[in-house]
Protein backbone atom coordinates (compact mmCIF):
# COMPACT_ATOMS: atom_id res chain seq x y z
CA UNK A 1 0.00 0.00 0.00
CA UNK A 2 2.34 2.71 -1.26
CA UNK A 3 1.44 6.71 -0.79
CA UNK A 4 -1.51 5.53 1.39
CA UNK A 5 -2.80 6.60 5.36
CA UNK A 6 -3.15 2.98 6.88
CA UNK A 7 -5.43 1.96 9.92
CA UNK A 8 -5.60 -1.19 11.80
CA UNK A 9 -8.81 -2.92 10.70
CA UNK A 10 -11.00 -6.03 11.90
CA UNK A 11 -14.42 -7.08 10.61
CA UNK A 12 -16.17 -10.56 10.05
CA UNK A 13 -18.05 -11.46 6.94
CA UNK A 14 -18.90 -14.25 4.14
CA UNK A 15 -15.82 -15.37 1.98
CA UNK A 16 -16.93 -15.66 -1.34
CA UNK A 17 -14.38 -16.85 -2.79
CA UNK A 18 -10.19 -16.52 -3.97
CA UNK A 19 -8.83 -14.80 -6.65
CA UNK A 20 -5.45 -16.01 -8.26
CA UNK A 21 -2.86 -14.26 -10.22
CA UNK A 22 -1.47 -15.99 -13.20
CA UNK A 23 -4.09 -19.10 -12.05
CA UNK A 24 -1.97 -20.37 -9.20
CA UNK A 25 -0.85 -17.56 -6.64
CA UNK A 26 -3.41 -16.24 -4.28
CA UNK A 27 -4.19 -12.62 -4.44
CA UNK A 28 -6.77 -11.40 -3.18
CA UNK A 29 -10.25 -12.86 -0.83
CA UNK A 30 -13.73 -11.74 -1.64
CA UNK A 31 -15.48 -11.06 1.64
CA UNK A 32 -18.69 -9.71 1.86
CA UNK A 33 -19.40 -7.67 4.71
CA UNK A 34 -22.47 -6.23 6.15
CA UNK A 35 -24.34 -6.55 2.78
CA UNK A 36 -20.99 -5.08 0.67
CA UNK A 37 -18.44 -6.90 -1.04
CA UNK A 38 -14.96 -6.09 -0.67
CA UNK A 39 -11.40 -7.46 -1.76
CA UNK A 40 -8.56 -8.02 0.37
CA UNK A 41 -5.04 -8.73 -0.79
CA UNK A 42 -3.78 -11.32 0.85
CA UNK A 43 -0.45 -10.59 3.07
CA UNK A 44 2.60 -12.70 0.84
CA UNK A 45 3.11 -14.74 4.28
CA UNK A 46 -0.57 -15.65 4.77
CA UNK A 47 -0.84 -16.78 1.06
CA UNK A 48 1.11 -20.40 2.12
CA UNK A 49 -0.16 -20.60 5.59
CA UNK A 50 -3.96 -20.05 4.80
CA UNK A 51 -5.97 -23.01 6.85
CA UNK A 52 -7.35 -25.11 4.66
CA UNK A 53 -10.83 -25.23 5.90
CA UNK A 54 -11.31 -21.66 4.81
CA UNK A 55 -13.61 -21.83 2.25
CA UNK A 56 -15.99 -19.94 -0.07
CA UNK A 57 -18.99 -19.98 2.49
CA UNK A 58 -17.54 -19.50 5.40
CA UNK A 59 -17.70 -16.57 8.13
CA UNK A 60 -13.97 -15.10 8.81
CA UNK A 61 -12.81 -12.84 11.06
CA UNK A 62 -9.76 -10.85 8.83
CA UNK A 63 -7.40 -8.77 10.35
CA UNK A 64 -5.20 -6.60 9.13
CA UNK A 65 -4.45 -3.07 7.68
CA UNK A 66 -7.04 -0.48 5.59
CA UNK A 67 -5.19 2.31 3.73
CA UNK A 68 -6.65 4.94 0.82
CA UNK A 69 -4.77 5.76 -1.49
CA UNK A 70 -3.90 9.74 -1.08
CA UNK A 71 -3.60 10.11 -4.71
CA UNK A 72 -6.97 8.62 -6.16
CA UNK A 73 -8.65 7.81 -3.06
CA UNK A 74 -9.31 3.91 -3.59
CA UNK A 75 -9.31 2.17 -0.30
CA UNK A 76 -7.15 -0.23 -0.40
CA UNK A 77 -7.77 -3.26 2.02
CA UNK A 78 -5.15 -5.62 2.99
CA UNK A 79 -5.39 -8.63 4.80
CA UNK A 80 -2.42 -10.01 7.40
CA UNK A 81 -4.64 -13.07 9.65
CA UNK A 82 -7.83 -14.71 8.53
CA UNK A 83 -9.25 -17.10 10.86
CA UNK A 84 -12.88 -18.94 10.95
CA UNK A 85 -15.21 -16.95 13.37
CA UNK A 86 -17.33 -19.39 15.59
CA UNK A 87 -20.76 -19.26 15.55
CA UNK A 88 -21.08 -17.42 18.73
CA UNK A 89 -18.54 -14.88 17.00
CA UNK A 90 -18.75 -11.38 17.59
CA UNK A 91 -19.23 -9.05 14.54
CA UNK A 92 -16.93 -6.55 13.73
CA UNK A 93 -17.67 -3.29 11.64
CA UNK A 94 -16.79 -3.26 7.92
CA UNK A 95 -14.08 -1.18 6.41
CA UNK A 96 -14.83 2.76 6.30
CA UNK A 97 -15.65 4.05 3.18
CA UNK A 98 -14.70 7.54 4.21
CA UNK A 99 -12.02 9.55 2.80
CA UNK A 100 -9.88 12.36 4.43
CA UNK A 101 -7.81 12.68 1.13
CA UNK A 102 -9.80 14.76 -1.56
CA UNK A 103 -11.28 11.82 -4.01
CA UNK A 104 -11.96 11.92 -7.57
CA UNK A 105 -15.45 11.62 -8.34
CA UNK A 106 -17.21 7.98 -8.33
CA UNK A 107 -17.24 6.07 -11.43
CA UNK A 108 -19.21 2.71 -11.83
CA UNK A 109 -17.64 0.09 -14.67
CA UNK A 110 -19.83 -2.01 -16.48
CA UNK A 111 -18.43 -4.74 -18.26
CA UNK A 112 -19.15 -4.67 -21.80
CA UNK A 113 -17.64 -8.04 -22.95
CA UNK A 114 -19.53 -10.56 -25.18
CA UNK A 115 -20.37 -13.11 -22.11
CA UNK A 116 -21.93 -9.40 -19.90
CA UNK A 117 -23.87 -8.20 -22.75
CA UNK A 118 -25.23 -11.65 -23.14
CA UNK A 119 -26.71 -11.23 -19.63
CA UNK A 120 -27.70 -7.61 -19.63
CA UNK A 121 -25.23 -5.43 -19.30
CA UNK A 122 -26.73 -3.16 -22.35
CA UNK A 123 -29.96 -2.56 -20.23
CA UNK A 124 -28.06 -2.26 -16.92
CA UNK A 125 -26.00 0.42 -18.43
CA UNK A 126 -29.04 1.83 -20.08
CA UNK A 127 -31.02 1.96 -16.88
CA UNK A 128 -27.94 3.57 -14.66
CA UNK A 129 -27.69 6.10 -17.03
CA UNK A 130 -31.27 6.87 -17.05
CA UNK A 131 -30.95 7.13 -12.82
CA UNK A 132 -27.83 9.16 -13.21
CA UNK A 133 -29.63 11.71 -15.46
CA UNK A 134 -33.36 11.67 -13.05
CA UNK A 135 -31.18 12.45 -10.23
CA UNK A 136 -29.40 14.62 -11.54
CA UNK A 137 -25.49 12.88 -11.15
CA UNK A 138 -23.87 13.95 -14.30
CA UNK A 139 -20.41 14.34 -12.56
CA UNK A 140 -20.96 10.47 -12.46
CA UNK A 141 -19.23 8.78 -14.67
CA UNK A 142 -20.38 5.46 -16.26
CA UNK A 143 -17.27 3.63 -17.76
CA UNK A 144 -18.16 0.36 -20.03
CA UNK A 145 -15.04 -1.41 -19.67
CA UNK A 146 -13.46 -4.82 -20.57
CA UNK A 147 -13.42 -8.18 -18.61
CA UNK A 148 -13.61 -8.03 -15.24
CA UNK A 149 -13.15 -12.21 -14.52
CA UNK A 150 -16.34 -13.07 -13.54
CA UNK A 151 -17.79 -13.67 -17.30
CA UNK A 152 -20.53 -16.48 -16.13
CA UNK A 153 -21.44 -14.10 -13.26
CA UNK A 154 -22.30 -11.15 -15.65
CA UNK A 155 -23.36 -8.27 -15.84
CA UNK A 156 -20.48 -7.20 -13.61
CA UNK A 157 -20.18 -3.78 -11.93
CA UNK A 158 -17.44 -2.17 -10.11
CA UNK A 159 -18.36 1.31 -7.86
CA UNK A 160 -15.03 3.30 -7.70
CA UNK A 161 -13.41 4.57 -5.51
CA UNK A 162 -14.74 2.01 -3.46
CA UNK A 163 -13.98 -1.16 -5.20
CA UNK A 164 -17.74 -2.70 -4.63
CA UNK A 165 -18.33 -5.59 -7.24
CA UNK A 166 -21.67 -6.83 -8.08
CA UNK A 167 -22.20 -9.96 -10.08
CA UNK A 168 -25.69 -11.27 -11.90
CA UNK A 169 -26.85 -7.20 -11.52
CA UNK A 170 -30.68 -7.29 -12.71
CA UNK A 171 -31.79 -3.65 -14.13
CA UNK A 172 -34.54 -3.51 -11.20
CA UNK A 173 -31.68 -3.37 -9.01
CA UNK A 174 -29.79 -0.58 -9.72
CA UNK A 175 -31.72 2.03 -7.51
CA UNK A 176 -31.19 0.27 -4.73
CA UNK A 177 -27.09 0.36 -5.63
CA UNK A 178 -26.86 3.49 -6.24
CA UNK A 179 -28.72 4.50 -3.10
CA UNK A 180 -26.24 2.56 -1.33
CA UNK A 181 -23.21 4.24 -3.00
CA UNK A 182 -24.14 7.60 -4.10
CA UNK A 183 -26.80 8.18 -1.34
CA UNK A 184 -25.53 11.40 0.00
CA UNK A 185 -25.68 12.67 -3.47
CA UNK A 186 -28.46 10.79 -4.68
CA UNK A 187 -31.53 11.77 -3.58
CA UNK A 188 -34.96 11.10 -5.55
CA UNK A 189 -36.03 14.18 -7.47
């Protein structure tokens, strides 16, 4: 996490799954938390020493270090122990989405590959542009962009700076996302 401001974080959530560089070196762990997904890189001496019984499914307790980057403002999330959390587990607060550095204005990718627009992605980006223009969020920039490796989960969306990824978006649900994250801005007209 170069050029960032790093926190000590802990939260519990869902692992949904691992994401591998090059096919065989674990990068990253997709947690959701408290309704949100997020993706943590995985510390270089956790990647061999990961318990095995972690699995896609289960509830984790990840510790570790949150940072934003003070030149775009991306959180960054990075994660140092991941252990299973017990069903009598506490739960822990998700990352912070707030920024002290001055952020660049959110941008939401849509995938716009063959295996997306099979699934929707033409009406999803149809229908966020239609809320973007009733609620008046021009500064909002919707980005069609290439593959974003999760083809059979399409139509993929990424909400920047935050990083949220949604898989299998349905056009009724786009309100409801960007009410999540644009909701200070985003008010109903």
């Amino acid at each position: 996490m170069s050029q960032t401001t790093k926190t000590p974080i802990q939260c519990t959530g869902t692992l949904l799954g691992f994401i591998y560089h090059e096919g065989t070196k674990l990068k990253y762990l997709r947690v959701t938390v408290e309704g949100r997904e997020y993706w943590f890189k995985v510390a270089k001496d956790l990647r061999k020493t990961l318990d095995s019984q972690i699995q896609p499914g289960a509830m984790v307790l990840i510790t570790g270090q949150q940072g934003r980057s003070l030149q775009t403002g991306i959180l960054k999330l990075k994660a140092e122990t991941v252990t299973l959390a017990g069903a009598n587990a506490t739960t822990h607060p998700a990352p912070t989405a707030k920024s002290t550095a001055k952020t660049k204005p959110a941008t939401i990718l849509v995938c716009q590959k063959s295996s997306c627009r099979k699934r929707g992605a033409d009406q999803v980006c149809q229908v966020l542009a239609a809320e973007m223009r009733d609620r008046q969020l021009d500064h909002i920039t919707i980005k069609p962009t290439g593959c974003l490796k999760q083809c059979k989960q399409g139509p993929n969306l990424v909400f920047l700076p935050e990083r949220a990824k949604y898989s299998k978006v349905k056009h009724h649900e786009i309100p409801d996302l960007v009410d999540k994250h644009l909701a200070p801005t985003a008010s109903r007209k």
